[in-house]
Protein backbone atom coordinates (compact mmCIF):
# COMPACT_ATOMS: atom_id res chain seq x y z
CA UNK A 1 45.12 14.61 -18.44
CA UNK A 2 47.16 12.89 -15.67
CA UNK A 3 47.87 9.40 -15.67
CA UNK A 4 46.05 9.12 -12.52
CA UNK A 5 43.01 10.70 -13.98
CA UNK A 6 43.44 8.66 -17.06
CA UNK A 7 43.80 5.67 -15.18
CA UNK A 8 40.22 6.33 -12.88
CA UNK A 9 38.49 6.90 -16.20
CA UNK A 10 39.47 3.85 -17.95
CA UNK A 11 39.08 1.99 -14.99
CA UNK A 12 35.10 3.66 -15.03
CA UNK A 13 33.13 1.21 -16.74
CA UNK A 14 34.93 -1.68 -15.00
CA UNK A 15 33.86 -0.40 -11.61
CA UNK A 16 30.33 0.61 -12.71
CA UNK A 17 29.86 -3.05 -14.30
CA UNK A 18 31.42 -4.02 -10.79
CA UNK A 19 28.91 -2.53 -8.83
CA UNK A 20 25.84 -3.25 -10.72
CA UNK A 21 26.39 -7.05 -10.47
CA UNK A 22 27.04 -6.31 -6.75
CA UNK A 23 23.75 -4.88 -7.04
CA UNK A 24 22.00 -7.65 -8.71
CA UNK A 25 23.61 -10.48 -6.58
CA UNK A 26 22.06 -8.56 -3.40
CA UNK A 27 18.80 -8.74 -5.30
CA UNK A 28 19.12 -12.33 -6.06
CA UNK A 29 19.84 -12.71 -2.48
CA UNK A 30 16.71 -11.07 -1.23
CA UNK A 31 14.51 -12.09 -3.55
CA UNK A 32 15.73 -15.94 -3.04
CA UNK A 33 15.34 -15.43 0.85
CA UNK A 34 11.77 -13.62 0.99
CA UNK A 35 11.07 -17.30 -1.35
CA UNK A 36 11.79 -19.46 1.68
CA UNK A 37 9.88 -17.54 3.57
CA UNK A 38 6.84 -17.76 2.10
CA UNK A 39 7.27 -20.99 0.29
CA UNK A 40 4.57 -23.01 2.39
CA UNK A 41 2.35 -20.22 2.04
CA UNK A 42 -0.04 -20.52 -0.99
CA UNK A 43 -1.56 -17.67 -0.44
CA UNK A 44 1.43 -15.59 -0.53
CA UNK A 45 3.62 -17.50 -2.86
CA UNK A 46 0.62 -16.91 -4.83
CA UNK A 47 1.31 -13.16 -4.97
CA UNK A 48 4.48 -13.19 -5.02
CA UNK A 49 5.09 -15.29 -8.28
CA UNK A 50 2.27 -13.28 -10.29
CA UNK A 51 4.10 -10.62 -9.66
CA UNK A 52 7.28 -11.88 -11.07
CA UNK A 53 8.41 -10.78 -14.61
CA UNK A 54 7.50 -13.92 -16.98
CA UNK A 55 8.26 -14.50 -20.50
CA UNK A 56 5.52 -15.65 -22.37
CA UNK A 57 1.82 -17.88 -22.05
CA UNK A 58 2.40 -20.00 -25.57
CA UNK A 59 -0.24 -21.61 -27.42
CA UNK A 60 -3.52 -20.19 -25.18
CA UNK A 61 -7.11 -21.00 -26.13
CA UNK A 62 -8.58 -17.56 -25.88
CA UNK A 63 -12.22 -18.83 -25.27
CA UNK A 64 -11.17 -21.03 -21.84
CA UNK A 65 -8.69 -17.95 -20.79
CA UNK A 66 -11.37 -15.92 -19.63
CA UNK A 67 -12.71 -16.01 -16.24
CA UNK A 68 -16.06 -17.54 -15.31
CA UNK A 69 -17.06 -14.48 -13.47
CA UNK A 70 -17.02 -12.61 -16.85
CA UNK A 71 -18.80 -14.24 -19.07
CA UNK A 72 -21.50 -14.47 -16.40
CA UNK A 73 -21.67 -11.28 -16.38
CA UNK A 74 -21.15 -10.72 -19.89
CA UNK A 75 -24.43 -13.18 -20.65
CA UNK A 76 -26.57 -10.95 -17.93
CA UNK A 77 -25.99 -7.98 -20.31
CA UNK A 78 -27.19 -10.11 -23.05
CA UNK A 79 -30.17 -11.55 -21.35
CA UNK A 80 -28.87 -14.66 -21.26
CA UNK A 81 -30.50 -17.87 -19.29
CA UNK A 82 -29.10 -20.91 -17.53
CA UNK A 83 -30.04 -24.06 -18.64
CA UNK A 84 -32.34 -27.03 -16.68
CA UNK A 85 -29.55 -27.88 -14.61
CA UNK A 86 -28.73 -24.25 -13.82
CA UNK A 87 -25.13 -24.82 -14.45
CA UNK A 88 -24.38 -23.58 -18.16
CA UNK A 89 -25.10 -20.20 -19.82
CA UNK A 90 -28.07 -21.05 -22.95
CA UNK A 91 -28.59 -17.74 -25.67
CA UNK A 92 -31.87 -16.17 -24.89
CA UNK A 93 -35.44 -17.66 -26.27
CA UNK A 94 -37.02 -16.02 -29.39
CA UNK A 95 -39.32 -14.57 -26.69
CA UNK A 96 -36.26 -12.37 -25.05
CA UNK A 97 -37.39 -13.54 -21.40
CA UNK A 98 -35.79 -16.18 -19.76
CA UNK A 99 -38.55 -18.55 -17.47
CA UNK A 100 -38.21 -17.86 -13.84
CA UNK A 101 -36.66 -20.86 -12.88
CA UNK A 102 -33.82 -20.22 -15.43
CA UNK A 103 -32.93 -16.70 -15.27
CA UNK A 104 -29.51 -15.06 -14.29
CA UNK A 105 -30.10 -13.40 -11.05
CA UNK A 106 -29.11 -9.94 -10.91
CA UNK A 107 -25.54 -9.17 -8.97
CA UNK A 108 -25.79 -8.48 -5.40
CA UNK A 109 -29.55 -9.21 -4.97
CA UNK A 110 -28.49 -12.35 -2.00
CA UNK A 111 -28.50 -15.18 -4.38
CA UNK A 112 -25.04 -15.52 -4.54
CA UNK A 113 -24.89 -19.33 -4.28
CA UNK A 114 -26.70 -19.65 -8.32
CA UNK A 115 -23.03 -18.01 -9.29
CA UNK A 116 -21.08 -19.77 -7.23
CA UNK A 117 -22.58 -22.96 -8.50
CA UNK A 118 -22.37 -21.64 -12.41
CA UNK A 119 -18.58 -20.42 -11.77
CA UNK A 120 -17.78 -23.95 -10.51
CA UNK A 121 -19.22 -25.79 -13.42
CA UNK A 122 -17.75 -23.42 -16.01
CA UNK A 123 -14.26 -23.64 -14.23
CA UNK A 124 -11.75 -26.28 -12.25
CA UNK A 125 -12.41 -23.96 -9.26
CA UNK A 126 -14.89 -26.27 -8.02
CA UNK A 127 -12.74 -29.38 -8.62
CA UNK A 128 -9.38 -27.40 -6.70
CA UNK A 129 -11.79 -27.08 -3.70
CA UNK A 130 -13.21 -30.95 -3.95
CA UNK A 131 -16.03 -30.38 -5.39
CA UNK A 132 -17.44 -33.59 -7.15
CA UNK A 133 -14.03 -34.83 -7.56
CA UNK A 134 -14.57 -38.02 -6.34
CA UNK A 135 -17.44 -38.04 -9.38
CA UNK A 136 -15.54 -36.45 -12.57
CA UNK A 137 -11.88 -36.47 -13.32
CA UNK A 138 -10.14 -33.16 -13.22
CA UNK A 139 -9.54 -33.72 -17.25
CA UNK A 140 -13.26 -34.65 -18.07
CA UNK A 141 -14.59 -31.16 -15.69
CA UNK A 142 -11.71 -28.94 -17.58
CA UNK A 143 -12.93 -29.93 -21.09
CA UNK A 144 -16.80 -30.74 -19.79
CA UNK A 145 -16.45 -26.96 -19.18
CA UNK A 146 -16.31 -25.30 -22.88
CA UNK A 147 -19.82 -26.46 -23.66
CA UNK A 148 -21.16 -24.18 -20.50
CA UNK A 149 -19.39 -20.96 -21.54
CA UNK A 150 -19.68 -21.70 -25.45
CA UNK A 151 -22.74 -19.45 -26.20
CA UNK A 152 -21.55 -16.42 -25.12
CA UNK A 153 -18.33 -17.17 -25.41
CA UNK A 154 -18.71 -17.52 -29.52
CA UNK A 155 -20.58 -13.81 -28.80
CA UNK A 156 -17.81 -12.47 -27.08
CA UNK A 157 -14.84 -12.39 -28.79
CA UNK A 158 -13.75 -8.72 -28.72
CA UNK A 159 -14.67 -8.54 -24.82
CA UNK A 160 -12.62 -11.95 -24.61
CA UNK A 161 -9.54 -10.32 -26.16
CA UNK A 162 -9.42 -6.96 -23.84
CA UNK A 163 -9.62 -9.51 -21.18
CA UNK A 164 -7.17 -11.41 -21.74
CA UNK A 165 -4.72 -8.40 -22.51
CA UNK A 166 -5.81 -7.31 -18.93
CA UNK A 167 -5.16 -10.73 -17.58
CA UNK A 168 -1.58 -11.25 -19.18
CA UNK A 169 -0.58 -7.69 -18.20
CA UNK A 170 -1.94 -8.61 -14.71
CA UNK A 171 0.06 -11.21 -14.63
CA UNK A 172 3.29 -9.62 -15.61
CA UNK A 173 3.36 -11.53 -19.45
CA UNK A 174 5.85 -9.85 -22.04
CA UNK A 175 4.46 -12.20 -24.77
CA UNK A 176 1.04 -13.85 -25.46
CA UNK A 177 0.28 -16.37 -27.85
CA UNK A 178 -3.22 -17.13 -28.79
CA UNK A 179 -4.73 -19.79 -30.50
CA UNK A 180 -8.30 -19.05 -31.63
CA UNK A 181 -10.36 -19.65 -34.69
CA UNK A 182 -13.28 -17.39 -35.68
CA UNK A 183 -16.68 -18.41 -35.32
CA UNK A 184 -17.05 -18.86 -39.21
CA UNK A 185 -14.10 -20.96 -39.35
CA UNK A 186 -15.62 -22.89 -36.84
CA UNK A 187 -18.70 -22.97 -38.63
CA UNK A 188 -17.29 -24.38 -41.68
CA UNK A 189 -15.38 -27.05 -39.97
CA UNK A 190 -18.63 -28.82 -37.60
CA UNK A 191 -19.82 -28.83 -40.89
CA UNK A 192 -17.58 -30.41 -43.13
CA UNK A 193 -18.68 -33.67 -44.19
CA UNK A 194 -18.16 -36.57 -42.01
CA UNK A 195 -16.12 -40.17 -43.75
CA UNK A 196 -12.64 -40.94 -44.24
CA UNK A 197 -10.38 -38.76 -46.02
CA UNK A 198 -7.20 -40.00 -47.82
CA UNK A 199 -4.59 -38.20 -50.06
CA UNK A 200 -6.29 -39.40 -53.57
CA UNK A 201 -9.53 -37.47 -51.80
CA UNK A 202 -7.96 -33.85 -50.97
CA UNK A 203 -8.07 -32.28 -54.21
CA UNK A 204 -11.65 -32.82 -54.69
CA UNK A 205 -12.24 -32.03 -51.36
CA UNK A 206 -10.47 -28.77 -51.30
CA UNK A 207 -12.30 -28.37 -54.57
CA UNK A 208 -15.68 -28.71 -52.94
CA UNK A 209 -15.03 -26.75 -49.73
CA UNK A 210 -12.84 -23.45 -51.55
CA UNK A 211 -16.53 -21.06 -51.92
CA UNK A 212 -17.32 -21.12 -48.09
CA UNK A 213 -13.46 -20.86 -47.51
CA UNK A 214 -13.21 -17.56 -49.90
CA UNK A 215 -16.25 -16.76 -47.88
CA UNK A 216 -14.37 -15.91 -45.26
């Protein structure tokens, strides 16, 4: 080997290294310019973040993940009703049919605005738009919301996960962290006796709540 030759391949790596960070700096460049572009667009700044690589969604309720639009038309599948106001999703009567006043209209038959008034009580969307924000703070209509989605949200949870996986992979997520407790677990815990609860009190506690805990 010459010493010329010798001296191009050592020098290899240090040019290649070179060139990629060239690369990545033009990148940077572009990328940072096409953001000042659009940065007074919210439409477009919309699209462009979501599809930006992201690291991870931490410490997310699975049940108020989901989209409104989906558990609508999850509870039409299940024969679900609306309640008196029309603006939550109520589990079926024992007779199976829903009264007439309180069923889920089918998609696409022109009553479009009963959705659009469900997906804005079971969401913020309503509340982003104005809607009844000068009567409900944007906290109270976030966690108002649960309550509306609950019943077919506790039905759900299978659906509820494939969503979500579809939402965070959508959204360019290389990590998701959820936070969910099954409907059991739930179960047990609305019905755990109500009173204070001190240290001295946790052993017999524990004591009387361990059979519907194995249970599970």
């Amino acid at each position: 080997m010459t010493a010329a030759l010798a001296i191009a391949v050592a020098a290899a790596p240090a040019n290649f290294a070179f060139a990629r960070q060239a690369a990545h700096a033009s990148q940077e460049a572009q990328v940072a310019a096409r953001f000042d572009t659009i940065a007074n667009d919210p439409l477009q700044l919309r699209l462009f973040l979501r599809e930006m690589p992201k690291g991870g969604d931490l410490h997310n309720h699975l049940s108020g993940a989901i989209y409104a639009e989906d558990y609508i038309g999850w509870a039409r599948e299940a024969g679900f009703c609306t309640d008196e106001t029309g603006t939550a999703l109520r589990a079926p009567p024992a007779s199976g049919t829903c009264a007439k006043d309180r069923a889920l209209p089918a998609p696409g038959d022109g009553e479009g605005s009963s959705d659009s008034r469900l997906i804005d009580a079971m969401s913020t969307r309503g509340q982003q738009q104005g809607v009844g924000a000068n009567e409900i703070s944007g906290h109270d209509r976030f966690f108002g919301s649960f309550e509306r989605f609950g019943p077919i949200a506790g039905r759900s949870v299978g659906r509820s996960l494939a969503a979500e996986r579809r939402i965070a992979a959508g959204d360019r997520l290389s990590y998701l962290e959820l936070d969910h407790d099954p409907n059991t677990l739930t179960r047990l815990l609305a019905a755990a006796p109500e009173g204070p609860l001190d240290e001295a009190g946790l052993a017999a506690r524990f004591a009387q709540e361990l059979p519907a805990i194995a249970a599970l």
